[in-house]
C-alpha atoms as a PDB file:
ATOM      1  CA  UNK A   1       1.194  28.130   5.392  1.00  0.00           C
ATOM      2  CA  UNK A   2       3.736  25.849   4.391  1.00  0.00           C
ATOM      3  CA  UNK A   3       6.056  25.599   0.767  1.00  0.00           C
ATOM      4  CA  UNK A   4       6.545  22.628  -1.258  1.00  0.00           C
ATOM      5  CA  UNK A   5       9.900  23.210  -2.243  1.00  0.00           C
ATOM      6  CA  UNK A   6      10.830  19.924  -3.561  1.00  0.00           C
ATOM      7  CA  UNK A   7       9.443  16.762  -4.808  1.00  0.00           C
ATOM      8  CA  UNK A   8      11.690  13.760  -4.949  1.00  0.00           C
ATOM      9  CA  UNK A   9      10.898  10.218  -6.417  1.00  0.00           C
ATOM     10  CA  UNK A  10      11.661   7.545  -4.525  1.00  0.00           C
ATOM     11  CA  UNK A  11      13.196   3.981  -5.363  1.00  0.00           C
ATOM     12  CA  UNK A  12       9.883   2.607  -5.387  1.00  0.00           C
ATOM     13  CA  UNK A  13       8.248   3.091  -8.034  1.00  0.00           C
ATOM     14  CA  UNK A  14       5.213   5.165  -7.737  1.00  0.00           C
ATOM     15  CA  UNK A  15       6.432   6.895  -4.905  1.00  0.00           C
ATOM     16  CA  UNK A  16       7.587  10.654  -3.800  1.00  0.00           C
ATOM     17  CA  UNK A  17       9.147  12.416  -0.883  1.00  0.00           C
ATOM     18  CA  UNK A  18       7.835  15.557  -0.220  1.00  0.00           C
ATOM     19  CA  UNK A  19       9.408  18.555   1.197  1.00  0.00           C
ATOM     20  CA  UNK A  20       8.215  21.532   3.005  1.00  0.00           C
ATOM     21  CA  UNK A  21      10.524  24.665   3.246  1.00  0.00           C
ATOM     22  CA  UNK A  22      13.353  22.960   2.973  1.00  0.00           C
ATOM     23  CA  UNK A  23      12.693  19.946   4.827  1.00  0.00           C
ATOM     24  CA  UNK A  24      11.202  16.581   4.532  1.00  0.00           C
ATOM     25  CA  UNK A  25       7.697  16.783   5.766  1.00  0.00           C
ATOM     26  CA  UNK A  26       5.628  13.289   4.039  1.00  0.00           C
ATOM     27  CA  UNK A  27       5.713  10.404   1.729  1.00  0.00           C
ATOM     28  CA  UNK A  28       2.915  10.337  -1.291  1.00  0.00           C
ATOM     29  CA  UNK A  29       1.498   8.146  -3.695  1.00  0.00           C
ATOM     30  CA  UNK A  30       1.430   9.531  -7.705  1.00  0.00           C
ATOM     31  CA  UNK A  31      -2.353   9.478  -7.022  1.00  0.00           C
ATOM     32  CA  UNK A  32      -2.318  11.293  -4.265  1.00  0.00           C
ATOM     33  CA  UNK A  33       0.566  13.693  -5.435  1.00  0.00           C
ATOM     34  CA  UNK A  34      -1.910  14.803  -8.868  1.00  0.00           C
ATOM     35  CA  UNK A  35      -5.507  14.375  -6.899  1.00  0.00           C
ATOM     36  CA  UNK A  36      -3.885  17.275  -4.983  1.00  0.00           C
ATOM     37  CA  UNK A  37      -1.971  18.900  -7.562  1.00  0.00           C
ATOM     38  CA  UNK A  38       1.758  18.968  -5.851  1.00  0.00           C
ATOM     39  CA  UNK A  39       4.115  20.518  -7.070  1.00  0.00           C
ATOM     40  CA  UNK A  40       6.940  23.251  -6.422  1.00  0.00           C
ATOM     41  CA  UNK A  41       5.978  26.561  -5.223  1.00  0.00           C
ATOM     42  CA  UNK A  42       2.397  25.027  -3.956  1.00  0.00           C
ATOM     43  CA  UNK A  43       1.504  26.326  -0.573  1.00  0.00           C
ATOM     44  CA  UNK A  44      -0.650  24.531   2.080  1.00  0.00           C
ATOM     45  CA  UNK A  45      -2.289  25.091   5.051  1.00  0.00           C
ATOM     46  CA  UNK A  46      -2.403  23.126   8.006  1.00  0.00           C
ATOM     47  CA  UNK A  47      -5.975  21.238   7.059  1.00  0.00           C
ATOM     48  CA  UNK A  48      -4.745  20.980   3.956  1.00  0.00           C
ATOM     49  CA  UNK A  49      -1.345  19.033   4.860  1.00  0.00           C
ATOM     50  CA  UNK A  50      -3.468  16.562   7.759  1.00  0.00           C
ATOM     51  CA  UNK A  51      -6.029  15.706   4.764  1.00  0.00           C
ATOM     52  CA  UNK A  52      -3.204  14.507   2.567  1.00  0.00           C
ATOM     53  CA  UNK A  53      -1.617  12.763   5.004  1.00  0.00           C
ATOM     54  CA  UNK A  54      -4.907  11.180   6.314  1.00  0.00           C
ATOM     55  CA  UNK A  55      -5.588  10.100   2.829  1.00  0.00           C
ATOM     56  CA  UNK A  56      -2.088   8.994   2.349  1.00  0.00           C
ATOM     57  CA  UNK A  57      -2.733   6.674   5.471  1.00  0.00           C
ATOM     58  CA  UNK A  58      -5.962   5.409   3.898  1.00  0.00           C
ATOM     59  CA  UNK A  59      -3.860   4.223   0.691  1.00  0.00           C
ATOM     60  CA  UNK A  60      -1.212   2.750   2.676  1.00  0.00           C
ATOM     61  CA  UNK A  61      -3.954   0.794   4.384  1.00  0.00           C
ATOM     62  CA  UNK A  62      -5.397  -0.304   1.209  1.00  0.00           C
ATOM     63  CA  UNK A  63      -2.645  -1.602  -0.243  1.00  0.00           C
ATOM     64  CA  UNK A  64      -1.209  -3.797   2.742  1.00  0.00           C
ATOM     65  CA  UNK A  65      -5.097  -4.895   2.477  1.00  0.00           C
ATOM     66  CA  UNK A  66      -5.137  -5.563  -0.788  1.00  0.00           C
ATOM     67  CA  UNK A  67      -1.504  -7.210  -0.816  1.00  0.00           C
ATOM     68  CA  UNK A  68      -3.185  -9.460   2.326  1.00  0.00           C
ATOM     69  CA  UNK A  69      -5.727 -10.387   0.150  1.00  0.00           C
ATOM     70  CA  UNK A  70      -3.446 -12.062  -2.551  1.00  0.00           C
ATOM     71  CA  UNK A  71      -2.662 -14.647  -0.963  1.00  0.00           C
ATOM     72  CA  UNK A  72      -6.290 -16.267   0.234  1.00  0.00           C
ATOM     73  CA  UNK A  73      -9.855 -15.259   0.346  1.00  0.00           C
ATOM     74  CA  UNK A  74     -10.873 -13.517   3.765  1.00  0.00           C
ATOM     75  CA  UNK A  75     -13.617 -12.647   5.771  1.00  0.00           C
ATOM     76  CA  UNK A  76     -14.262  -8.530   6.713  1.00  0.00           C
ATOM     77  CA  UNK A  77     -13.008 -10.027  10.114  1.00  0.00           C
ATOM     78  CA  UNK A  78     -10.060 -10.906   9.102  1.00  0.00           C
ATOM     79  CA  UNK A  79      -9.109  -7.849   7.281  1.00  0.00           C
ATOM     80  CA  UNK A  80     -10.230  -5.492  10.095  1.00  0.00           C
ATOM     81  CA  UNK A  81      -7.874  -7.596  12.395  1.00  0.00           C
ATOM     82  CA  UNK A  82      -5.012  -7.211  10.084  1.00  0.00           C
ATOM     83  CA  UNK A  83      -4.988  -3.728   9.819  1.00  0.00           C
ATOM     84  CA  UNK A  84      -5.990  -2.934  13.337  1.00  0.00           C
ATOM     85  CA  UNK A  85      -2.850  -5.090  13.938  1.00  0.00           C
ATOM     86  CA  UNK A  86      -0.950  -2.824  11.889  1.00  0.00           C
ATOM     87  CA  UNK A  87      -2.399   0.417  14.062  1.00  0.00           C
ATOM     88  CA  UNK A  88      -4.390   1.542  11.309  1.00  0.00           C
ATOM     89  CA  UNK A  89      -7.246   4.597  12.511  1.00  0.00           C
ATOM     90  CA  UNK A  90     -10.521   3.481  12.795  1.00  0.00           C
ATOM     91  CA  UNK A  91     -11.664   5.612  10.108  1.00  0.00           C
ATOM     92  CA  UNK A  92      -9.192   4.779   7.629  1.00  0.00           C
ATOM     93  CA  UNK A  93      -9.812   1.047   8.354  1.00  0.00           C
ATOM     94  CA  UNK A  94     -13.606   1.254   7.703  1.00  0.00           C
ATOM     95  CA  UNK A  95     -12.886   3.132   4.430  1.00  0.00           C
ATOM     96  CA  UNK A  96     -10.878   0.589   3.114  1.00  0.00           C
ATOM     97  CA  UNK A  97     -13.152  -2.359   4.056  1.00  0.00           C
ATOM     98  CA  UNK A  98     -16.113   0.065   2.182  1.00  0.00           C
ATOM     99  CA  UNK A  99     -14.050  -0.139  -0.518  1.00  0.00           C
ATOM    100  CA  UNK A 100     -13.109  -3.648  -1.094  1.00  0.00           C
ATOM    101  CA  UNK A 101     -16.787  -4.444  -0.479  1.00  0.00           C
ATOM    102  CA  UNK A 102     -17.786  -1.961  -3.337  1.00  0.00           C
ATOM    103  CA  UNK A 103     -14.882  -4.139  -5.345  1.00  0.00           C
ATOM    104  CA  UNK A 104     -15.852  -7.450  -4.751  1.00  0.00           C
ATOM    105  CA  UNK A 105     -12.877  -8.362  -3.346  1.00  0.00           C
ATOM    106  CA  UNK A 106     -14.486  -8.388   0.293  1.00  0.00           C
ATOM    107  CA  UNK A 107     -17.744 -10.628   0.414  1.00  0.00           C
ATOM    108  CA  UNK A 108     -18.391 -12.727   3.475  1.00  0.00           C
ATOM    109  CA  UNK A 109     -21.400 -14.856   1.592  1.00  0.00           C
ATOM    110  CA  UNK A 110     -19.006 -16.311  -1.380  1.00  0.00           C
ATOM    111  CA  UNK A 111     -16.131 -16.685   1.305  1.00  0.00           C
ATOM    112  CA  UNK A 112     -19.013 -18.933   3.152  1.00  0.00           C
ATOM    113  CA  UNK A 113     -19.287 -20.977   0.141  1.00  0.00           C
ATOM    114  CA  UNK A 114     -15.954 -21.105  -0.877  1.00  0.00           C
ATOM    115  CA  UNK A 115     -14.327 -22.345   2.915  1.00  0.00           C
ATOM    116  CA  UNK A 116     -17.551 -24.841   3.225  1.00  0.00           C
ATOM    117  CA  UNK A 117     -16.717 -26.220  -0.348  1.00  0.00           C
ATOM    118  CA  UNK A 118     -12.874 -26.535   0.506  1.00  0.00           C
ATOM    119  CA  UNK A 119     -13.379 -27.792   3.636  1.00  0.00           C
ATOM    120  CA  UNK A 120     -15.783 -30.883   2.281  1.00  0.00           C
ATOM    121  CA  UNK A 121     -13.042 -31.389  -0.375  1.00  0.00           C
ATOM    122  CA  UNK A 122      -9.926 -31.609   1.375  1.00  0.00           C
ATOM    123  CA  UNK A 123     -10.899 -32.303   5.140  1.00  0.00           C
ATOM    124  CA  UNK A 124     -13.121 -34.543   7.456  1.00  0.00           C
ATOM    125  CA  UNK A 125     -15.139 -32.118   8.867  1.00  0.00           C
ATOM    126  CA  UNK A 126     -18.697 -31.756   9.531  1.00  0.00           C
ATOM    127  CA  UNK A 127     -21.080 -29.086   9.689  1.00  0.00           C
ATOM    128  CA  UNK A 128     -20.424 -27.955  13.290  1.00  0.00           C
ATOM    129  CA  UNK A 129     -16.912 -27.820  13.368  1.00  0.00           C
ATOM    130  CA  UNK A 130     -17.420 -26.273  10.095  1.00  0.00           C
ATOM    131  CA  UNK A 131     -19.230 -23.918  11.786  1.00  0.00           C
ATOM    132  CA  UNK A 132     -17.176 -23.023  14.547  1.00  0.00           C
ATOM    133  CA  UNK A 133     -14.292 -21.943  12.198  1.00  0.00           C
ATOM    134  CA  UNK A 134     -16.726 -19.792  10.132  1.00  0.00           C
ATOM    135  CA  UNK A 135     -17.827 -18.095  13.396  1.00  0.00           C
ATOM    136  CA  UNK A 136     -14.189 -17.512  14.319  1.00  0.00           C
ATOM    137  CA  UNK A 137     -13.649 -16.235  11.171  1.00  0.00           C
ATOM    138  CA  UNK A 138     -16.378 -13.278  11.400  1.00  0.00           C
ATOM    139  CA  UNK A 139     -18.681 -14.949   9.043  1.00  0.00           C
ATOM    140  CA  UNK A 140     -22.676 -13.512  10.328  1.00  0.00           C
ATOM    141  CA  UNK A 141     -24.349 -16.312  11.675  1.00  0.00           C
ATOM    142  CA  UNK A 142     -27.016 -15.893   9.525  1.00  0.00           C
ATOM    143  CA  UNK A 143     -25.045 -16.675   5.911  1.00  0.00           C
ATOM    144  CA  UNK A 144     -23.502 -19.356   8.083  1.00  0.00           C
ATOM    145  CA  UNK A 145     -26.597 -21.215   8.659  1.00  0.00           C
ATOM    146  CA  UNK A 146     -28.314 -20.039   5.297  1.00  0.00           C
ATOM    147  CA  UNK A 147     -24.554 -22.050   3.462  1.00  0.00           C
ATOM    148  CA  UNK A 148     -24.705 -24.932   6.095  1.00  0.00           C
ATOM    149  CA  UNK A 149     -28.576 -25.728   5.293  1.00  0.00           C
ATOM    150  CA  UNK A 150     -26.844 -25.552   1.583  1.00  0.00           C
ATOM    151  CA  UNK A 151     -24.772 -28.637   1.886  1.00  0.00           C
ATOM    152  CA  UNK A 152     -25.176 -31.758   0.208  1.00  0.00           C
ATOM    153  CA  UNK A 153     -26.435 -34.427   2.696  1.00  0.00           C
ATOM    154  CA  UNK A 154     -24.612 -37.101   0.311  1.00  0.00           C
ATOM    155  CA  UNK A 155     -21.686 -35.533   0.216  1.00  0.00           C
ATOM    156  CA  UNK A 156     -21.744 -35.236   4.053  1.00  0.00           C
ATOM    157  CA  UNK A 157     -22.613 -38.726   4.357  1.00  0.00           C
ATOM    158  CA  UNK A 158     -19.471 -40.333   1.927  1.00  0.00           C
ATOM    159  CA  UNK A 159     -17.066 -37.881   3.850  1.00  0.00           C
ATOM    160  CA  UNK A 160     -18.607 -39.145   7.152  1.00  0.00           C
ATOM    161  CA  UNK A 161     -18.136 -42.939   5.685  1.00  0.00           C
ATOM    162  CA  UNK A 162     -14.559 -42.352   4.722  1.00  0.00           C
ATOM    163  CA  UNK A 163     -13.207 -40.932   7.757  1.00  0.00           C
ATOM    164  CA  UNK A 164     -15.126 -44.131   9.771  1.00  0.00           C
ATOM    165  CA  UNK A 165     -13.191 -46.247   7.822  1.00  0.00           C
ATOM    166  CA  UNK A 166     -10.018 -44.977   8.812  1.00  0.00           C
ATOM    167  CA  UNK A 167     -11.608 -45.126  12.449  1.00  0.00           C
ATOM    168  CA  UNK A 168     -12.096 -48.840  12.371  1.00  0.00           C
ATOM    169  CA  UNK A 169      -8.648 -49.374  10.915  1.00  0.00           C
ATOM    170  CA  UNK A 170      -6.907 -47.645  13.678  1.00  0.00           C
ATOM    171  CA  UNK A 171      -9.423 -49.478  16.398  1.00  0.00           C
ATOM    172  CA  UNK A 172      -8.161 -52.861  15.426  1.00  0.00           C
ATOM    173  CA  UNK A 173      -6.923 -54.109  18.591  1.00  0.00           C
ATOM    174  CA  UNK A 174     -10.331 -52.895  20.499  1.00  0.00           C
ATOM    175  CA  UNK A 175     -13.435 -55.240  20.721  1.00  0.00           C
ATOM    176  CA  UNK A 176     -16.369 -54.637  18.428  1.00  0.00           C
ATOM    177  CA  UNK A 177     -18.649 -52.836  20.722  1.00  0.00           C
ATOM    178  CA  UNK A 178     -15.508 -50.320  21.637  1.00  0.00           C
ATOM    179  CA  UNK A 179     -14.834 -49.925  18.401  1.00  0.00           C
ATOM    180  CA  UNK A 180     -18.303 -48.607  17.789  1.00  0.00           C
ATOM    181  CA  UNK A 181     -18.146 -46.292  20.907  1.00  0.00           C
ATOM    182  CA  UNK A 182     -14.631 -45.057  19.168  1.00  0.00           C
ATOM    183  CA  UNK A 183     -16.260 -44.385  15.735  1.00  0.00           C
ATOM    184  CA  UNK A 184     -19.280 -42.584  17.212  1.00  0.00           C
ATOM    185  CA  UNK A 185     -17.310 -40.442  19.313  1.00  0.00           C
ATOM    186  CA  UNK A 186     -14.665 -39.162  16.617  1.00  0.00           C
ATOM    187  CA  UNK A 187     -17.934 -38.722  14.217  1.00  0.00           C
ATOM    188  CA  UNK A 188     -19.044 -36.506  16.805  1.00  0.00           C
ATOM    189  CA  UNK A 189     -15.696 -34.667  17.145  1.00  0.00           C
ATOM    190  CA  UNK A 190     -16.111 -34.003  13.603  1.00  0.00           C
ATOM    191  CA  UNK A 191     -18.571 -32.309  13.763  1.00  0.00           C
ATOM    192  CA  UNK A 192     -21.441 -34.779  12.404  1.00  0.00           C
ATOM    193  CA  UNK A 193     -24.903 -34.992  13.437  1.00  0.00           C
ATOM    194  CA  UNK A 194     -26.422 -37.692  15.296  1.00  0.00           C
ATOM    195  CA  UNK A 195     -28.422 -38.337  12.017  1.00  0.00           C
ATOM    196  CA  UNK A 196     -25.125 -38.888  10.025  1.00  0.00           C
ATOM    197  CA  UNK A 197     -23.752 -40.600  12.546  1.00  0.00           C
ATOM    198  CA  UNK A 198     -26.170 -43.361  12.512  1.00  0.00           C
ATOM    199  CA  UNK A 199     -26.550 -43.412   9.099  1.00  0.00           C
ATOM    200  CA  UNK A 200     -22.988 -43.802   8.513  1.00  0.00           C
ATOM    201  CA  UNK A 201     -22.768 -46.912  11.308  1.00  0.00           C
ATOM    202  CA  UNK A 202     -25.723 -48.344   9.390  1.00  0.00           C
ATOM    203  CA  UNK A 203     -23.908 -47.480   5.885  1.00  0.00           C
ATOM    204  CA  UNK A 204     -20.385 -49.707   7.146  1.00  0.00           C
ATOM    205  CA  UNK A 205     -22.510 -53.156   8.129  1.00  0.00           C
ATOM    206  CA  UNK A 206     -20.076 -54.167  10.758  1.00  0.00           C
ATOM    207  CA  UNK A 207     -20.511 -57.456  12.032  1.00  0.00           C
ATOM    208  CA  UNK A 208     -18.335 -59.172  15.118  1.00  0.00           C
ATOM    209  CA  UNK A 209     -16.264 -61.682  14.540  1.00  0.00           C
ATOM    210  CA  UNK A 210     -17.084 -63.733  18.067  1.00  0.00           C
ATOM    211  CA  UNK A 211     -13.367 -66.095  17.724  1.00  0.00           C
ATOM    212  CA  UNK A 212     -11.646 -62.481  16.965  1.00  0.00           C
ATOM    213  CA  UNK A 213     -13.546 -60.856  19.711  1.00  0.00           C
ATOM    214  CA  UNK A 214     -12.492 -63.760  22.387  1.00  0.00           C
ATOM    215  CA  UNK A 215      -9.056 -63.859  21.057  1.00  0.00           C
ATOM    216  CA  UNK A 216      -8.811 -60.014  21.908  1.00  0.00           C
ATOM    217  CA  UNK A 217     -10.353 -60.413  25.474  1.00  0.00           C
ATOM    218  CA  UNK A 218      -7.788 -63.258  26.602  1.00  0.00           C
ATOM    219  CA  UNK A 219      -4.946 -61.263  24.916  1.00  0.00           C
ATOM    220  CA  UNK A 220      -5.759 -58.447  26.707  1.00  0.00           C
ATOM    221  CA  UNK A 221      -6.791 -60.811  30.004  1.00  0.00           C
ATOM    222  CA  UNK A 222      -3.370 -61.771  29.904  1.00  0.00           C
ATOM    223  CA  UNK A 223      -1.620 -58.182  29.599  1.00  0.00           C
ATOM    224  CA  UNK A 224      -3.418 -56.482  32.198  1.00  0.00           C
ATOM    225  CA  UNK A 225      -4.314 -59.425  34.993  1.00  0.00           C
ATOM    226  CA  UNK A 226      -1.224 -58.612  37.236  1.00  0.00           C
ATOM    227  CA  UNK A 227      -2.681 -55.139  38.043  1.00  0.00           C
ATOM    228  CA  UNK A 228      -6.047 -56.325  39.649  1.00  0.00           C
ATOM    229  CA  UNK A 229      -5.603 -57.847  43.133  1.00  0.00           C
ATOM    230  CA  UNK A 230      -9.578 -58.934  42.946  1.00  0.00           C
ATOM    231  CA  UNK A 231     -11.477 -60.620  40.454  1.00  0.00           C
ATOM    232  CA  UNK A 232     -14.454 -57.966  40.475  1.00  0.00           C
ATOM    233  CA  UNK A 233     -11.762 -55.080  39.474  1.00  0.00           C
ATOM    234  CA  UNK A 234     -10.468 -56.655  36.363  1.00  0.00           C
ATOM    235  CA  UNK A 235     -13.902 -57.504  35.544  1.00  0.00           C
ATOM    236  CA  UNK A 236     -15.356 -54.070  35.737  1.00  0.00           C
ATOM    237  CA  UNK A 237     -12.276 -52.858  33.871  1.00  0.00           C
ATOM    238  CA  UNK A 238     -12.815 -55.504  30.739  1.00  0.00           C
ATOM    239  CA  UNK A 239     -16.483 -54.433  30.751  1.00  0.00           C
ATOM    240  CA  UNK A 240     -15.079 -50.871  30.362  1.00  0.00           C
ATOM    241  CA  UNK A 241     -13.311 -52.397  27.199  1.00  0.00           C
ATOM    242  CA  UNK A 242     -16.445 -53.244  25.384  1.00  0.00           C
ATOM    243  CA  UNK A 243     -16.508 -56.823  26.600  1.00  0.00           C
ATOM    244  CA  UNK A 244     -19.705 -58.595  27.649  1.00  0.00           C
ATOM    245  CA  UNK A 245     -19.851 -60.082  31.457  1.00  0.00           C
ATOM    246  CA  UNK A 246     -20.673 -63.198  30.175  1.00  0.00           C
ATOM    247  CA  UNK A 247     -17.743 -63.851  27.922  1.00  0.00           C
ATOM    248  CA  UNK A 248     -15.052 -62.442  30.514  1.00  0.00           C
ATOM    249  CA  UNK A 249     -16.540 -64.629  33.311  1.00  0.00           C
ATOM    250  CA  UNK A 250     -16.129 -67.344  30.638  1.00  0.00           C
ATOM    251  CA  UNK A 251     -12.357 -66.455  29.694  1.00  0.00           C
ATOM    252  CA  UNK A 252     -11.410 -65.896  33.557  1.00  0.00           C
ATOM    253  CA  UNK A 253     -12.567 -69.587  33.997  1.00  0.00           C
ATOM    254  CA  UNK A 254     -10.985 -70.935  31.970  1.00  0.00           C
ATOM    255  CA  UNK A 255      -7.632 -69.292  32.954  1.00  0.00           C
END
């Protein structure tokens, strides 16, 4: 059996030093310090001073999950990682996440919503890349698809629109059918579906400008000539570009 011979508050407020015989023997919460009725003169056993510290350990945990939770929304992942990071016991970590669930303040289904919601508003992402971060994030695959299947397919479509407009800004200098390929391709990085994809092409009603398009193939005709030593090289290479065989054998002639 052990004394408590002294109970001292600390700076923090809220908090108390506790001392055994004489010596410093564990930190406490108020909580903790009345749900076990401290004070001078009380004696405890061995079991008795490992469950106070275990549950000591278990509000420490809470509030360093709590205080993690201020600043953002997260997934039961992300919490469990936290804590695990800051060598928290199994046991105490599973209490806490209990706990937050019975709260509210952990819920992996209105996280889902939330992140999809945020992520339509403020990025370019699509549903699969969407995805992928939810799945990273701990999200269960099944409220991932069940939010996914949720989304607004107009919503998806004007995001998908926007970002392709910036797309055929920066592909400028390319030739139309490159341009395309470009657009398609960083759609798909996105995260779009094919469906979207198409939609979207259909949506901007680009057209080739043929005098821009053979403009761009002798400009670029006349940067890049000097590093083909046959004709059938610089071809292939132009054809790479997007240009038709046609129009390069007609612009090499005429050079």
């Amino acid at each position: 059996m052990a004394k408590v011979t002294k109970i001292q508050a600390q700076k923090r407020k809220g908090r108390y030093n506790v001392y055994l015989d004489g010596k410093y023997a564990f930190p406490v919460a108020e909580t903790t310090l009345i749900e076990f009725r401290l004070m001078n003169g009380t004696e405890l056993t061995d079991s008795q001073i490992k469950e106070i510290q275990d549950r000591e350990n278990i509000n420490k945990a809470y509030g360093d999950a709590v205080n993690y939770l201020s600043y953002q929304l997260r997934t039961k992942k992300e919490i469990k990682d936290y804590l695990y990071k800051k060598e928290y016991h199994r046991d105490a970590v599973d209490l806490v996440i209990k706990k937050l669930e019975e709260l509210r303040y952990l819920d992996d289904e209105s996280y889902a919503t939330s992140y999809i919601n945020t992520q339509l508003k403020t990025t370019s992402n699509g549903p699969k890349i969407i995805e992928q971060k939810l799945v990273q994030k701990g999200v269960p695959d099944n409220l991932i698809q069940d939010k996914l299947f949720e989304i607004n397919q107009d919503t998806l479509l004007e995001n998908a629109i926007e970002f392709a407009k910036k797309q055929v800004r920066k592909q400028k200098r390319a030739s139309f059918q490159q341009m395309l390929t470009k657009i398609r391709q960083s759609l798909y990085q996105k995260g779009f579906s094919k469906e979207i994809i198409e939609e979207t092409i259909n949506d901007l009603e680009l057209e080739p400008d043929e005098d821009e398009e053979l403009d761009k193939l002798k400009a670029l005709v006349q940067k890049v000539r000097h590093r083909y030593d046959k004709p059938e090289k610089l071809i292939h290479y132009l054809m790479t570009k997007g240009y038709h065989f046609d129009e390069i054998k007609r612009v090499l002639s005429d050079n």
